[in-house]
PDB file of N, CA and C in Angstrom:
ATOM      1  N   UNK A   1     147.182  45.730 115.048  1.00  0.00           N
ATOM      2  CA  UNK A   1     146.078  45.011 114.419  1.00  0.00           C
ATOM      3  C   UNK A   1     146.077  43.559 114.888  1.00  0.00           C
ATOM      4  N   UNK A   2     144.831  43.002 115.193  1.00  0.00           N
ATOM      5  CA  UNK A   2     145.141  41.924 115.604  1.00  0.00           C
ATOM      6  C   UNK A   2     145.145  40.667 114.614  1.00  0.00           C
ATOM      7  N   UNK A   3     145.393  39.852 114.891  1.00  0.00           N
ATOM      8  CA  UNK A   3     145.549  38.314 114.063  1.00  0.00           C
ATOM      9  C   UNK A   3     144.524  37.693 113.336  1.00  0.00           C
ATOM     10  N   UNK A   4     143.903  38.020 112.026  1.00  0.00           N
ATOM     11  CA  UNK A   4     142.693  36.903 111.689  1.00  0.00           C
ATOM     12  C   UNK A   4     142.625  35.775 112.587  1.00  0.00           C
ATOM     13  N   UNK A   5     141.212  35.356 113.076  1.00  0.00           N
ATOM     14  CA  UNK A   5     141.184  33.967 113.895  1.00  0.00           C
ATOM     15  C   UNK A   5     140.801  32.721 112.703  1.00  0.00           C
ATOM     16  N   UNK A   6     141.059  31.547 112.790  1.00  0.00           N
ATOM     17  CA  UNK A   6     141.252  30.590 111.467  1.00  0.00           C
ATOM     18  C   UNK A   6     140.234  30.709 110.873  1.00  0.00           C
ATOM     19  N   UNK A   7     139.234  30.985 112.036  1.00  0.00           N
ATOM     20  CA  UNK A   7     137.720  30.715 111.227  1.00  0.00           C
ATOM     21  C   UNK A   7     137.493  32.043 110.423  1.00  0.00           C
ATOM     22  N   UNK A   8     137.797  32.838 110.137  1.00  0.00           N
ATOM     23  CA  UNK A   8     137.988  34.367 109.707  1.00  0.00           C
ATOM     24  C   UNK A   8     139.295  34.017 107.953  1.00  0.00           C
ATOM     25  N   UNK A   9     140.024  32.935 108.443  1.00  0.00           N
ATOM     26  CA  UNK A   9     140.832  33.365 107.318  1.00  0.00           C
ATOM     27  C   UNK A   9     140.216  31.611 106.531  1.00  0.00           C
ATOM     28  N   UNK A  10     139.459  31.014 107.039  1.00  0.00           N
ATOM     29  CA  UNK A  10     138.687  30.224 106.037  1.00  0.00           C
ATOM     30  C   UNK A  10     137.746  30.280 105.478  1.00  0.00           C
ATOM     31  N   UNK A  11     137.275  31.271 105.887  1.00  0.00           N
ATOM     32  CA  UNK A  11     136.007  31.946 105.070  1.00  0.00           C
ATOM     33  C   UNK A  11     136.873  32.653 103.967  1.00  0.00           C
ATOM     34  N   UNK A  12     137.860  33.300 104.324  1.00  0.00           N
ATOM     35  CA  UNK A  12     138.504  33.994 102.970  1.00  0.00           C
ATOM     36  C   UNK A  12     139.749  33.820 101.760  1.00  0.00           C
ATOM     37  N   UNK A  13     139.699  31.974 101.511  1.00  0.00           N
ATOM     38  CA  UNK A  13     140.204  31.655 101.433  1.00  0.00           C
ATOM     39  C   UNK A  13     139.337  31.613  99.176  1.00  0.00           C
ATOM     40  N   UNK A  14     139.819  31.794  98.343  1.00  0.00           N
ATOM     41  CA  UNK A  14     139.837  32.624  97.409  1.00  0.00           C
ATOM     42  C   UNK A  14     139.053  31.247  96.593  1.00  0.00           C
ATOM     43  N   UNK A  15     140.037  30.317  96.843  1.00  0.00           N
ATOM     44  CA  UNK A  15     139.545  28.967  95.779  1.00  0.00           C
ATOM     45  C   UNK A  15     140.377  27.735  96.566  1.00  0.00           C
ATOM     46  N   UNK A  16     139.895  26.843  96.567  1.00  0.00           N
ATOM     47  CA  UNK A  16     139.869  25.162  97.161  1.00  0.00           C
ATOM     48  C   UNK A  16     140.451  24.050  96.300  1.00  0.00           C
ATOM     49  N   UNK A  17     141.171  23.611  96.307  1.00  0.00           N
ATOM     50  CA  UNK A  17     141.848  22.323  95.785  1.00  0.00           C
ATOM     51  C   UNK A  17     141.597  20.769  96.814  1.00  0.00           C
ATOM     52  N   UNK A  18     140.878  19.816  96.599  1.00  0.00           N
ATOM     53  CA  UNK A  18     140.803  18.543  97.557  1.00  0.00           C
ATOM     54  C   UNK A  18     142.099  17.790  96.794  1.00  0.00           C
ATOM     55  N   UNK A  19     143.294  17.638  97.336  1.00  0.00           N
ATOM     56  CA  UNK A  19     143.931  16.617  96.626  1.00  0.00           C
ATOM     57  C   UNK A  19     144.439  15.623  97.943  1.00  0.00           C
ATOM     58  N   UNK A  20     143.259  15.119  98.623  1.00  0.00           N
ATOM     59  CA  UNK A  20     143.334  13.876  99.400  1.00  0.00           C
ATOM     60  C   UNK A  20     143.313  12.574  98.389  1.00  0.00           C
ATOM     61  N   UNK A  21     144.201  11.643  98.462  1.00  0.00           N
ATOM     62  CA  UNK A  21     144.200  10.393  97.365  1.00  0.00           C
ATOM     63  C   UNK A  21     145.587  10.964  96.584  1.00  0.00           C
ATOM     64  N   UNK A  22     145.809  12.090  95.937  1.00  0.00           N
ATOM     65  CA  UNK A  22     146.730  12.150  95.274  1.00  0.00           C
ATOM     66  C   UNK A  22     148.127  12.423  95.799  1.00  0.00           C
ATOM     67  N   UNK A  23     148.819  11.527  94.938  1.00  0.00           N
ATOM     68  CA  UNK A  23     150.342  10.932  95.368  1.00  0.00           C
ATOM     69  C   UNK A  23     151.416  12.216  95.499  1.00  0.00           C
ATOM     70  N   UNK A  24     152.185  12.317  96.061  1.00  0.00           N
ATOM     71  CA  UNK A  24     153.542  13.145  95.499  1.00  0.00           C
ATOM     72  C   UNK A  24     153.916  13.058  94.479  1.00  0.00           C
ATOM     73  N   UNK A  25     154.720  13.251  93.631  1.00  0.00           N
ATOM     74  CA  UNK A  25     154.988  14.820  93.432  1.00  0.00           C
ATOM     75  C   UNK A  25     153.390  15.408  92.883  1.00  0.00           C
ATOM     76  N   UNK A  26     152.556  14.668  92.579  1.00  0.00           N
ATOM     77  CA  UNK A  26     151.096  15.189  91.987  1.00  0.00           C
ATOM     78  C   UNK A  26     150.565  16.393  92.396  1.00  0.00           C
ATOM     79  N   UNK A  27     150.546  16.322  93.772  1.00  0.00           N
ATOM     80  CA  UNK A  27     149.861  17.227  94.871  1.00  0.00           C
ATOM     81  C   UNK A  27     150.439  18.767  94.155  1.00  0.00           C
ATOM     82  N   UNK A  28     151.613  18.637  94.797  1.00  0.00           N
ATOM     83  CA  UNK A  28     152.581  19.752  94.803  1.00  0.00           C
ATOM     84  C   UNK A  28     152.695  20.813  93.202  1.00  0.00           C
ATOM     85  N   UNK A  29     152.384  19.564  92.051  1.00  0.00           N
ATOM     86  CA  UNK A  29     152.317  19.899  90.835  1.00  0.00           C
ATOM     87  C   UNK A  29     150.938  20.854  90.711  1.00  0.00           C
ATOM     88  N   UNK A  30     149.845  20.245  91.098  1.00  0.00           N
ATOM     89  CA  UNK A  30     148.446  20.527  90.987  1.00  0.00           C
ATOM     90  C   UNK A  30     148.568  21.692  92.138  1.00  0.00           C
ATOM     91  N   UNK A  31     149.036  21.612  92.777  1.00  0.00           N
ATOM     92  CA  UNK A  31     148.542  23.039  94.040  1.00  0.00           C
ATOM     93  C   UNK A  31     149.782  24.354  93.331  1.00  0.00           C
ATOM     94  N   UNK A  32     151.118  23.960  92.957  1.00  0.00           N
ATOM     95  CA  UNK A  32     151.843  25.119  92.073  1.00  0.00           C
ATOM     96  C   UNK A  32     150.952  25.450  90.899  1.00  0.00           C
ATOM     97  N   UNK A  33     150.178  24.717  89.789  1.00  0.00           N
ATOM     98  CA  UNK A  33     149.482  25.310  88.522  1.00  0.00           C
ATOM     99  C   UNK A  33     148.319  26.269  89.316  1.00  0.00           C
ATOM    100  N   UNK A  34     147.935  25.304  90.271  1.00  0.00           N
ATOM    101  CA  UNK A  34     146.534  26.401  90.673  1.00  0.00           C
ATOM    102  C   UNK A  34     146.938  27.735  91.176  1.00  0.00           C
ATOM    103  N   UNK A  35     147.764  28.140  92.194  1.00  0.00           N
ATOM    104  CA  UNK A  35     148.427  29.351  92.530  1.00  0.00           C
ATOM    105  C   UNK A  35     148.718  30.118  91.248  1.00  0.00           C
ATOM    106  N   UNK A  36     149.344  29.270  90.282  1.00  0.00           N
ATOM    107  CA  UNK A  36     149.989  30.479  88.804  1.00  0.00           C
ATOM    108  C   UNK A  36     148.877  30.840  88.400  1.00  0.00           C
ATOM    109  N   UNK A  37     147.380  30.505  87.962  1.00  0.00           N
ATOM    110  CA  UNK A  37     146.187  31.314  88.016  1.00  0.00           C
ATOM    111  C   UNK A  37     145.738  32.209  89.146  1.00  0.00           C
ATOM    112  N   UNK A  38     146.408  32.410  90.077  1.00  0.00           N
ATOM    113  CA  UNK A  38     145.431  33.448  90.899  1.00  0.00           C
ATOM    114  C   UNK A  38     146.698  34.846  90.929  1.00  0.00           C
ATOM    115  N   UNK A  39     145.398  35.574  91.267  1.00  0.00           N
ATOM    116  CA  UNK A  39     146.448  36.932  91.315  1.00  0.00           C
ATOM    117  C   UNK A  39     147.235  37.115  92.859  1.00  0.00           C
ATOM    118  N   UNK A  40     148.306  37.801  93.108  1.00  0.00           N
ATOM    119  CA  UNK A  40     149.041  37.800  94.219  1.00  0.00           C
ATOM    120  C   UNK A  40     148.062  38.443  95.348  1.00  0.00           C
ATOM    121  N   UNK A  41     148.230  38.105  96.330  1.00  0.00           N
ATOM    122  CA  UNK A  41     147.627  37.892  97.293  1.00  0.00           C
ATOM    123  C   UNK A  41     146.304  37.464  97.891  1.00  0.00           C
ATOM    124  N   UNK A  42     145.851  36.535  96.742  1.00  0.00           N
ATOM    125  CA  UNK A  42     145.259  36.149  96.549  1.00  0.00           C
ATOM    126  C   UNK A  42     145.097  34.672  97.935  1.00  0.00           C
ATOM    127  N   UNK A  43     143.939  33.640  98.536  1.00  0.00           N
ATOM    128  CA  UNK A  43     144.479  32.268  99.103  1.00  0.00           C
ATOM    129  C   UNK A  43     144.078  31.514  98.690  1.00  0.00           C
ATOM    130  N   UNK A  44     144.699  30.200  98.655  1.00  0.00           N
ATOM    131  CA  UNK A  44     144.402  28.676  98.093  1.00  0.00           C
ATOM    132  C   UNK A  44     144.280  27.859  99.513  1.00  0.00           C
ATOM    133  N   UNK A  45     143.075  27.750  99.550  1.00  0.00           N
ATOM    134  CA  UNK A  45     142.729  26.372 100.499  1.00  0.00           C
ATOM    135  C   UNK A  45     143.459  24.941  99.858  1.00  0.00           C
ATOM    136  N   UNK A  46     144.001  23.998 100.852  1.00  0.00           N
ATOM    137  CA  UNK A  46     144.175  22.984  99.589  1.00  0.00           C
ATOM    138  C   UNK A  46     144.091  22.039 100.578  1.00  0.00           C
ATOM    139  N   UNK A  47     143.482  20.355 100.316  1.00  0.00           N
ATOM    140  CA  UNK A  47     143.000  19.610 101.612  1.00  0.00           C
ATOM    141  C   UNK A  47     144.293  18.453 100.875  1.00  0.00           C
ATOM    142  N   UNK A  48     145.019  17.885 102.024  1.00  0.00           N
ATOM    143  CA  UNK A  48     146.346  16.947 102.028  1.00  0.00           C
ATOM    144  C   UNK A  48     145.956  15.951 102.828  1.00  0.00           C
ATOM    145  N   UNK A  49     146.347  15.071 102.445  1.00  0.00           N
ATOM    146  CA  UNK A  49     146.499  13.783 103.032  1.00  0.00           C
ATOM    147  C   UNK A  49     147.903  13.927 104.377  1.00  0.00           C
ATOM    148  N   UNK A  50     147.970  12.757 105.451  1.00  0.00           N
ATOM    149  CA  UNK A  50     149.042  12.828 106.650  1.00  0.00           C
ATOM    150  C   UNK A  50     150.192  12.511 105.380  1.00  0.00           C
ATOM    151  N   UNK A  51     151.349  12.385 106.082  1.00  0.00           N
ATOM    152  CA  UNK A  51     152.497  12.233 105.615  1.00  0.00           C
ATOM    153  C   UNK A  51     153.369  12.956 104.692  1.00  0.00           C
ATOM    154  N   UNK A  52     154.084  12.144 103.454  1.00  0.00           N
ATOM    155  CA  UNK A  52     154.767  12.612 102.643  1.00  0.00           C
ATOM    156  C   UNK A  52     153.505  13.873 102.662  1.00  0.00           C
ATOM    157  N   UNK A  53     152.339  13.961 102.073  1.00  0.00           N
ATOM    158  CA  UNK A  53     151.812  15.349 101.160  1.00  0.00           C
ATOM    159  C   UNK A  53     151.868  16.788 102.179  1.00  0.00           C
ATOM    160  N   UNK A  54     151.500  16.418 103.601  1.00  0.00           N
ATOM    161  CA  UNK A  54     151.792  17.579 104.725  1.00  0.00           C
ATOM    162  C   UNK A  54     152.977  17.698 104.874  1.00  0.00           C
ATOM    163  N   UNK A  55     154.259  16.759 104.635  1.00  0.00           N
ATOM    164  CA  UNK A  55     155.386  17.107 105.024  1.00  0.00           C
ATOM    165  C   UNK A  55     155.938  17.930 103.492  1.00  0.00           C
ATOM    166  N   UNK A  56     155.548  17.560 102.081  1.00  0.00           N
ATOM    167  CA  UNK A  56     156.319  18.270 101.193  1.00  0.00           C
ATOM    168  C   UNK A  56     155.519  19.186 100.996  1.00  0.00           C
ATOM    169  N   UNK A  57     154.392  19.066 100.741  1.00  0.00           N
ATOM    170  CA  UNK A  57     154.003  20.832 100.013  1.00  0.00           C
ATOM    171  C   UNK A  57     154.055  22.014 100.790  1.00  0.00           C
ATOM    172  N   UNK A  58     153.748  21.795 102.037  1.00  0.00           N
ATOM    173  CA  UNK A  58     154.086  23.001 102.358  1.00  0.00           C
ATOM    174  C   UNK A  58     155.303  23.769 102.195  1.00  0.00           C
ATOM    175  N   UNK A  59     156.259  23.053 102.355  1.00  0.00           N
ATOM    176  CA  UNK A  59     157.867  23.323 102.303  1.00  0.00           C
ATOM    177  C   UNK A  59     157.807  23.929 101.012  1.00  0.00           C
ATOM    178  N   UNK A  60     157.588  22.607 100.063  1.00  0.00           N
ATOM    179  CA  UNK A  60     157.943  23.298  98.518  1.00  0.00           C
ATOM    180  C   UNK A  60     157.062  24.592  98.138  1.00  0.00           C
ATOM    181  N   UNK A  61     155.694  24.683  98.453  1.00  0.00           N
ATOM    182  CA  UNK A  61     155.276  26.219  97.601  1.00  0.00           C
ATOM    183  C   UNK A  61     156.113  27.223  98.527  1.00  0.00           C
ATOM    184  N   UNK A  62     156.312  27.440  99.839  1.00  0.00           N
ATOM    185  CA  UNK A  62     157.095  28.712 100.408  1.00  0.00           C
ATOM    186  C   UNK A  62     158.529  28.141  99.820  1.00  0.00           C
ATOM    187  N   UNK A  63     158.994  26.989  99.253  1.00  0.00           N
ATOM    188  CA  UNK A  63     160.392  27.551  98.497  1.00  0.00           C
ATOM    189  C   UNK A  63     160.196  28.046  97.021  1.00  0.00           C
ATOM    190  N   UNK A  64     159.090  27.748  96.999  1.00  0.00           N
ATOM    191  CA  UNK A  64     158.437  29.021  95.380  1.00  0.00           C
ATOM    192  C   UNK A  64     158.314  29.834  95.407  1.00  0.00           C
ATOM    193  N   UNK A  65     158.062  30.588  96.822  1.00  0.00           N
ATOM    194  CA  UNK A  65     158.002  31.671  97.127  1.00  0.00           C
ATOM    195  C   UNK A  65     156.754  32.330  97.972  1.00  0.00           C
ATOM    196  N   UNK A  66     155.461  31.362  97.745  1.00  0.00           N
ATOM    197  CA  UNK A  66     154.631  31.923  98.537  1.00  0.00           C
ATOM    198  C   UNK A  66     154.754  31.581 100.190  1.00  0.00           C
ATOM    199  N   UNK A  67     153.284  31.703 100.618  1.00  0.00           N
ATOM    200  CA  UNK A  67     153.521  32.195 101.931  1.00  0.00           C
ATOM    201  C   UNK A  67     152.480  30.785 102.597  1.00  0.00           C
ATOM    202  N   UNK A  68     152.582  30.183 103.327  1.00  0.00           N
ATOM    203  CA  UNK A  68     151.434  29.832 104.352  1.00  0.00           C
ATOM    204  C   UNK A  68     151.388  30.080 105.188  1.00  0.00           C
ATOM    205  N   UNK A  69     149.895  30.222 105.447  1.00  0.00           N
ATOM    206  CA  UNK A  69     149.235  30.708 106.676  1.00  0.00           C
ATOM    207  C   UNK A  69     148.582  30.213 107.601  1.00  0.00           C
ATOM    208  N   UNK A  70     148.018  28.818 107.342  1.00  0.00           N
ATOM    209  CA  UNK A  70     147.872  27.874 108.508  1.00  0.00           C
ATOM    210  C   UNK A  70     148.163  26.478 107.542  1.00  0.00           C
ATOM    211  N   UNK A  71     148.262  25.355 108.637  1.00  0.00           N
ATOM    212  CA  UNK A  71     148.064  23.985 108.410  1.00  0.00           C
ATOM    213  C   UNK A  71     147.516  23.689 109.675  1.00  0.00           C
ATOM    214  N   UNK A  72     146.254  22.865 109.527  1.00  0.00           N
ATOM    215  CA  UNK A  72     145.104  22.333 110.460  1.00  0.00           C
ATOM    216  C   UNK A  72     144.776  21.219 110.343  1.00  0.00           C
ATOM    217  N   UNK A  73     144.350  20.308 111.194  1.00  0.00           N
ATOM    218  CA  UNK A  73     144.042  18.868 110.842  1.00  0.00           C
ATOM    219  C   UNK A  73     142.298  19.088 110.697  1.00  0.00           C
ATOM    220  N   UNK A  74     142.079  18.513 109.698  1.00  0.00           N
ATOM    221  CA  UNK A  74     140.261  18.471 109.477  1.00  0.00           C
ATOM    222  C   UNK A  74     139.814  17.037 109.491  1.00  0.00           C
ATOM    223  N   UNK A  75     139.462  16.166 109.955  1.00  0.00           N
ATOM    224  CA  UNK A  75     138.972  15.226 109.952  1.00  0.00           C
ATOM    225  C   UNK A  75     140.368  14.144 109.649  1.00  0.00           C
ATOM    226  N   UNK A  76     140.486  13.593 109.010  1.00  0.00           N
ATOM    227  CA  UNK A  76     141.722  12.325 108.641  1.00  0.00           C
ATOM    228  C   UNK A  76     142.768  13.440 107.302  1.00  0.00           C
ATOM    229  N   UNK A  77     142.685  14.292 107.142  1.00  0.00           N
ATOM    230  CA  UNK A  77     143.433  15.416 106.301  1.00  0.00           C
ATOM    231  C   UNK A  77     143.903  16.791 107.120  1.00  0.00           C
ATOM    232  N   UNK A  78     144.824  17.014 106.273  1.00  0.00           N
ATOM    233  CA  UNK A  78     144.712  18.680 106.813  1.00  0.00           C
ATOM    234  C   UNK A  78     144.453  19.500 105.607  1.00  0.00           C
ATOM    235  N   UNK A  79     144.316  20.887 106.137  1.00  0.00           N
ATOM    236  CA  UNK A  79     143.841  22.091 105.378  1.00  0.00           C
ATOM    237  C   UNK A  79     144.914  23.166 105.427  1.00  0.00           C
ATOM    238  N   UNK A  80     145.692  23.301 104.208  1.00  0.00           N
ATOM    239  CA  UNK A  80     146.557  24.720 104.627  1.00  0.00           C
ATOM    240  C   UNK A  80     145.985  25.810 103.360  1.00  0.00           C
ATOM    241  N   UNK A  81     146.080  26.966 103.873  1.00  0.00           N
ATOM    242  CA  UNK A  81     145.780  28.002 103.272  1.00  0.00           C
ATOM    243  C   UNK A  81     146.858  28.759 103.234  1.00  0.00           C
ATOM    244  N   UNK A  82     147.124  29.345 101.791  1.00  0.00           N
ATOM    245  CA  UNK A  82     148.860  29.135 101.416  1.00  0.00           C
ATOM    246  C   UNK A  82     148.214  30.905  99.902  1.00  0.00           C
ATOM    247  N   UNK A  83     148.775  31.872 100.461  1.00  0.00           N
ATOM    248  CA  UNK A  83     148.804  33.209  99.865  1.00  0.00           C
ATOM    249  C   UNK A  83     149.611  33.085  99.282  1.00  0.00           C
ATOM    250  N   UNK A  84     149.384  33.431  97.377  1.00  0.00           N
ATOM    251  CA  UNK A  84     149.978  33.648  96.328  1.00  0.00           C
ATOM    252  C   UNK A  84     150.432  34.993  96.968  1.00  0.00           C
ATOM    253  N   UNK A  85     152.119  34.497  96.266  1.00  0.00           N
ATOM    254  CA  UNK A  85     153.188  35.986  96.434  1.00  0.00           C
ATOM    255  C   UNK A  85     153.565  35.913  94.719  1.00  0.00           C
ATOM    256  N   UNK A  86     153.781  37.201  94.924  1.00  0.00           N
ATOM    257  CA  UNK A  86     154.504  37.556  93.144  1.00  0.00           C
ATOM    258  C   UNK A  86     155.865  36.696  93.182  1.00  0.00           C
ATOM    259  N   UNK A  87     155.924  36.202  92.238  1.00  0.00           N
ATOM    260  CA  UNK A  87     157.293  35.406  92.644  1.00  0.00           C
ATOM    261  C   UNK A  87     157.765  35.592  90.627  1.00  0.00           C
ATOM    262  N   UNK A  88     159.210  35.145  90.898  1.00  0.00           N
ATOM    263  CA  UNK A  88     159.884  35.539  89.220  1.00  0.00           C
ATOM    264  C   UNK A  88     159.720  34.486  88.722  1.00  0.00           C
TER     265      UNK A  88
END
């Protein structure tokens, strides 16, 4: 099977979070509550600011357990789309 192409897995991306402006640990707080509402396998678009917010969240939700599936630069932000896993 071949690979969703990005533009294929941003169209199917479930629900959107903009947390450009918001600080660490904020981000990370606000993008973990939004995931605990969706059902597993479900995706969360979520738009980050450069730095600290691209360098921690991604790390921290896959040490929660879910999954990401891209990080992209969109204009002065990036965009990662990050699949709720069942986690304990």
């Amino acid at each position: 099977m071949d690979e969703p192409r990005q533009s294929e897995l941003m169209s199917t991306s479930d629900a959107e979070l903009d947390l450009r402006g918001v600080i660490c640990p904020y981000n990370f707080v606000k993008t973990k509550l939004k995931l605990e509402t969706m059902s597993e396998g479900q995706v969360l678009s979520v738009l980050l600011d450069d730095g600290d917010p691209i360098r921690n969240v991604p790390r921290s939700v896959e040490n929660e357990g879910h999954t990401v599936l891209i990080q992209e630069r969109v204009e002065q932000a990036f965009r990662v789309l990050i699949r709720r896993e069942e986690t304990d």
